[in-house]
C-alpha atoms as a PDB file:
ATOM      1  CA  UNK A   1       0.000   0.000   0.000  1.00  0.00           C
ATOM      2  CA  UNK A   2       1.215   3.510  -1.161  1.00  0.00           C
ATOM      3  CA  UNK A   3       2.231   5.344   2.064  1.00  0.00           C
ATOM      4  CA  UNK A   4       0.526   8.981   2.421  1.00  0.00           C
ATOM      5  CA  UNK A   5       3.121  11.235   1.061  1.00  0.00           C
ATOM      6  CA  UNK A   6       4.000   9.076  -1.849  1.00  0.00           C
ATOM      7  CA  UNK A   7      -0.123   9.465  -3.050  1.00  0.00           C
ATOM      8  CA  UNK A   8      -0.005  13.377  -2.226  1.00  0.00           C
ATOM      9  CA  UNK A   9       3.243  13.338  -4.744  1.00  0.00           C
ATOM     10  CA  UNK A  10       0.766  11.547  -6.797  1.00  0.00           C
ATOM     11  CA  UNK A  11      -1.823  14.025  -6.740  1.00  0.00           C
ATOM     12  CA  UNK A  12       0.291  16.578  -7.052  1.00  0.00           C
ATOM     13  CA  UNK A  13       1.810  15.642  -9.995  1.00  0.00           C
ATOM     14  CA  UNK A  14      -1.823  14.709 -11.371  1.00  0.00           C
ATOM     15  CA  UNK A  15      -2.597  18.591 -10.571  1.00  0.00           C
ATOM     16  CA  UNK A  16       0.793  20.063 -12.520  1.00  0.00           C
ATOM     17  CA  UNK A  17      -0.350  18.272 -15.553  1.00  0.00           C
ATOM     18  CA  UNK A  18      -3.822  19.526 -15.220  1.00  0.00           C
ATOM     19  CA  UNK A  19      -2.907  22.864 -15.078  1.00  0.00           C
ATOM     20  CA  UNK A  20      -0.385  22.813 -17.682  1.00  0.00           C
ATOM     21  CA  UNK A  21      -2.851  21.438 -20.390  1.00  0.00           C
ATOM     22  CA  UNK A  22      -5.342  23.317 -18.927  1.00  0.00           C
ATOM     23  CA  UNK A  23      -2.916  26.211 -19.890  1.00  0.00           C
ATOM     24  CA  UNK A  24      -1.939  24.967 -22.642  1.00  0.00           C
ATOM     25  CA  UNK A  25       1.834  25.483 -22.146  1.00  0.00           C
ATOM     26  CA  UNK A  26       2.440  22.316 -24.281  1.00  0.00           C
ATOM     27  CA  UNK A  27       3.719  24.869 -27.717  1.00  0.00           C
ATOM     28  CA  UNK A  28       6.643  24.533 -29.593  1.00  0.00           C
ATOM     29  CA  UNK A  29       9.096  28.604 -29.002  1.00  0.00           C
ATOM     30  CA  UNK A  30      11.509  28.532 -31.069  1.00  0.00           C
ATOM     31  CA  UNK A  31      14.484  30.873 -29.838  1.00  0.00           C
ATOM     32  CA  UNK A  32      17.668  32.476 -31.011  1.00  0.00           C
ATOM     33  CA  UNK A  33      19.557  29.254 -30.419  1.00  0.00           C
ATOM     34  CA  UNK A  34      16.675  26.761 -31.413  1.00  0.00           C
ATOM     35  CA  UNK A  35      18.666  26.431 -35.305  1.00  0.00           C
ATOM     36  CA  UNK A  36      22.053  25.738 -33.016  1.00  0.00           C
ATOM     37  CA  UNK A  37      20.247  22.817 -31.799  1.00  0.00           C
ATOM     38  CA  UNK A  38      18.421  21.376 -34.496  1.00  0.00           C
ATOM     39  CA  UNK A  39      21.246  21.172 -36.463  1.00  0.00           C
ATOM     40  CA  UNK A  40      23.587  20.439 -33.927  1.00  0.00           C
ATOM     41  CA  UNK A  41      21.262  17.206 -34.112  1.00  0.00           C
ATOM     42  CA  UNK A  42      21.993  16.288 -37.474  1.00  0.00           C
ATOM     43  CA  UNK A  43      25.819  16.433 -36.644  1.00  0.00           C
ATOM     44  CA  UNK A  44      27.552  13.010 -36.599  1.00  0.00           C
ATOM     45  CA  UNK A  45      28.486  12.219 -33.538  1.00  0.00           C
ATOM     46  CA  UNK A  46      31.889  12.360 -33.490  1.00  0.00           C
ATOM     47  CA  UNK A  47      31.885  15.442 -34.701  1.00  0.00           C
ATOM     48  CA  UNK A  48      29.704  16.545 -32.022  1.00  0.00           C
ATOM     49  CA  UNK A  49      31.759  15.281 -29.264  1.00  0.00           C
ATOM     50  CA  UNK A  50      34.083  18.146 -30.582  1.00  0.00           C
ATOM     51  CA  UNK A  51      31.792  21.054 -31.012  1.00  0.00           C
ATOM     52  CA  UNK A  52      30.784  23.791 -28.662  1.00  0.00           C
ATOM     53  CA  UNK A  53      27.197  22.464 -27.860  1.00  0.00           C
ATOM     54  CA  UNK A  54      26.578  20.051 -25.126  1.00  0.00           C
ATOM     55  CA  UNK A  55      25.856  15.755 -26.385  1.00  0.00           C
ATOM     56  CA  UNK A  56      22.432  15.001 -24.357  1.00  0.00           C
ATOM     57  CA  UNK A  57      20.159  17.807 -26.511  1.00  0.00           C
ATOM     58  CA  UNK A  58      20.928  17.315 -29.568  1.00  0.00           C
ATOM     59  CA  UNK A  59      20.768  13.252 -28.564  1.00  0.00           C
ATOM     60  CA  UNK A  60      17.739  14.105 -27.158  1.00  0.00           C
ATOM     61  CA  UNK A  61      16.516  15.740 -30.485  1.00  0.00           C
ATOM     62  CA  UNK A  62      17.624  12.509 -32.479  1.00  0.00           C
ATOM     63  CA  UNK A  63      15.441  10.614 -30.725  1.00  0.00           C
ATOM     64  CA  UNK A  64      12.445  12.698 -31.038  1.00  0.00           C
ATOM     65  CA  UNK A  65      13.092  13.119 -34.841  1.00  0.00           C
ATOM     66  CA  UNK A  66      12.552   9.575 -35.461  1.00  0.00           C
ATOM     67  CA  UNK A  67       8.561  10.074 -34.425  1.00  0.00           C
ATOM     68  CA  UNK A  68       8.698  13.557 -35.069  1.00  0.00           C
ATOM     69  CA  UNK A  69      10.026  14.989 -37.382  1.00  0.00           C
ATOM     70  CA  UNK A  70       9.291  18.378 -36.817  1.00  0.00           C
ATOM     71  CA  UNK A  71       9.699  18.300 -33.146  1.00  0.00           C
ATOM     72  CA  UNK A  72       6.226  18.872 -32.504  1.00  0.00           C
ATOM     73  CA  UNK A  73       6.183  15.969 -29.442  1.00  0.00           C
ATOM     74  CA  UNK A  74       9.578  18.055 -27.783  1.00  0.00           C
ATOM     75  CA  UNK A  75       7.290  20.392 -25.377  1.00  0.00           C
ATOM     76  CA  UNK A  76       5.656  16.852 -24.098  1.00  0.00           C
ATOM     77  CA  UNK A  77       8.413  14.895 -23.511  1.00  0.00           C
ATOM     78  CA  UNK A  78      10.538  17.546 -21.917  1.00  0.00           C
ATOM     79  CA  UNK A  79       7.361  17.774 -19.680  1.00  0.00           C
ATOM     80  CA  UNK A  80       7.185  14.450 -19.212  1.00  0.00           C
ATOM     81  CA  UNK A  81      10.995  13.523 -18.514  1.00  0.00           C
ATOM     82  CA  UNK A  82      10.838  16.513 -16.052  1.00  0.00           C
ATOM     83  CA  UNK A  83       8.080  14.954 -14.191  1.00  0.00           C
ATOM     84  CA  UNK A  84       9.748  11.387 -13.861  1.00  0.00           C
ATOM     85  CA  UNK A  85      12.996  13.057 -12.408  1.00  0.00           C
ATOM     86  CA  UNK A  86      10.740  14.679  -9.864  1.00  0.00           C
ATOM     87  CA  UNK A  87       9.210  11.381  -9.225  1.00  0.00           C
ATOM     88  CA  UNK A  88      12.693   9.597  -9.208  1.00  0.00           C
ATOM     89  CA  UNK A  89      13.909  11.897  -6.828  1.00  0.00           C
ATOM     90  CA  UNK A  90      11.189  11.515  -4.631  1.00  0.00           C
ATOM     91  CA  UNK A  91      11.468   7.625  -4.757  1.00  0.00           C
ATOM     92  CA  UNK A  92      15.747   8.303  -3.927  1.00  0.00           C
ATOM     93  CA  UNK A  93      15.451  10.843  -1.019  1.00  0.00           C
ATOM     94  CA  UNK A  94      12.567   8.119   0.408  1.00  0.00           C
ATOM     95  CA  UNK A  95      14.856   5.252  -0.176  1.00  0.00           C
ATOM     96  CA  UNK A  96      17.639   6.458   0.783  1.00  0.00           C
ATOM     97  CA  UNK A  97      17.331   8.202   4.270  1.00  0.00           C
ATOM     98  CA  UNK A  98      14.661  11.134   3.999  1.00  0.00           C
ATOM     99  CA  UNK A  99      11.824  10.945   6.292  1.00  0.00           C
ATOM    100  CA  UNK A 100       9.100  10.276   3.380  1.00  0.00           C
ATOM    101  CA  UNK A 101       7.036  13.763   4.325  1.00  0.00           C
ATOM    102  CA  UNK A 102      10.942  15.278   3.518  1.00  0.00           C
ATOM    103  CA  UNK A 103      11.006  13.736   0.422  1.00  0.00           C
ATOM    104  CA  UNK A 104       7.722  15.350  -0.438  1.00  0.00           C
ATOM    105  CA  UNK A 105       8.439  18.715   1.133  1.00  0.00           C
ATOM    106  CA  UNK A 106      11.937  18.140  -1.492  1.00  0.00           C
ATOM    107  CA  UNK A 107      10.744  16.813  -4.332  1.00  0.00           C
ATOM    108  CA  UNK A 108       7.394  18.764  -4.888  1.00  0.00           C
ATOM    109  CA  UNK A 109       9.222  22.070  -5.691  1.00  0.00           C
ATOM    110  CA  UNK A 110      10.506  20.590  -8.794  1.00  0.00           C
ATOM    111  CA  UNK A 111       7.733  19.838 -10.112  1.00  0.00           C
ATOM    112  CA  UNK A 112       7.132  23.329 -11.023  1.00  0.00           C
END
């Protein structure tokens, strides 16, 4: 049985996901470096181990590409990935030696 601060994480991070599609904050913004990125994407590898940008975005962009082409699913999996590291840092800090209502007083400000 789920212990009491592990189903308030749960509801809270029910609640964050309401309000951000009830926002609708789920848009591609493209920025000054957003055509650094993209084509820091389509670099080989190699290559990219030697340029200025960091590996794990433009990885991360790879791997979106191959369902998306145009990036259109980016905003939802950032979202999502954000949401599991919350919830993986919740599951840590209770594992590993926080009081579980510490782990939910720690781990609830990033879900934000």
């Amino acid at each position: 049985m789920a212990s009491l601060p592990s189903s308030w994480f749960l509801l809270e991070t029910i609640l964050v996901i309401s309000a951000a599609c009830s926002l609708r904050m789920f848009h591609m913004a493209y920025t000054d470096d957003t055509a650094g990125y993209i084509q820091a994407s389509k670099t080989p590898f190699l290559e990219l181990l030697s340029g200025v940008r960091s590996v794990g975005y433009p990885l991360f962009l790879n791997a979106v590409a191959l369902v998306s082409p145009e990036f259109g699913l980016v905003p939802f999996l950032q979202f999502g990935l954000h949401l599991m590291v919350a919830g993986l840092l919740f599951f840590c800090l209770e594992r590993y030696g926080a009081k579980p209502w510490e782990a939910l007083a720690l781990a609830s400000g990033f879900l934000s």
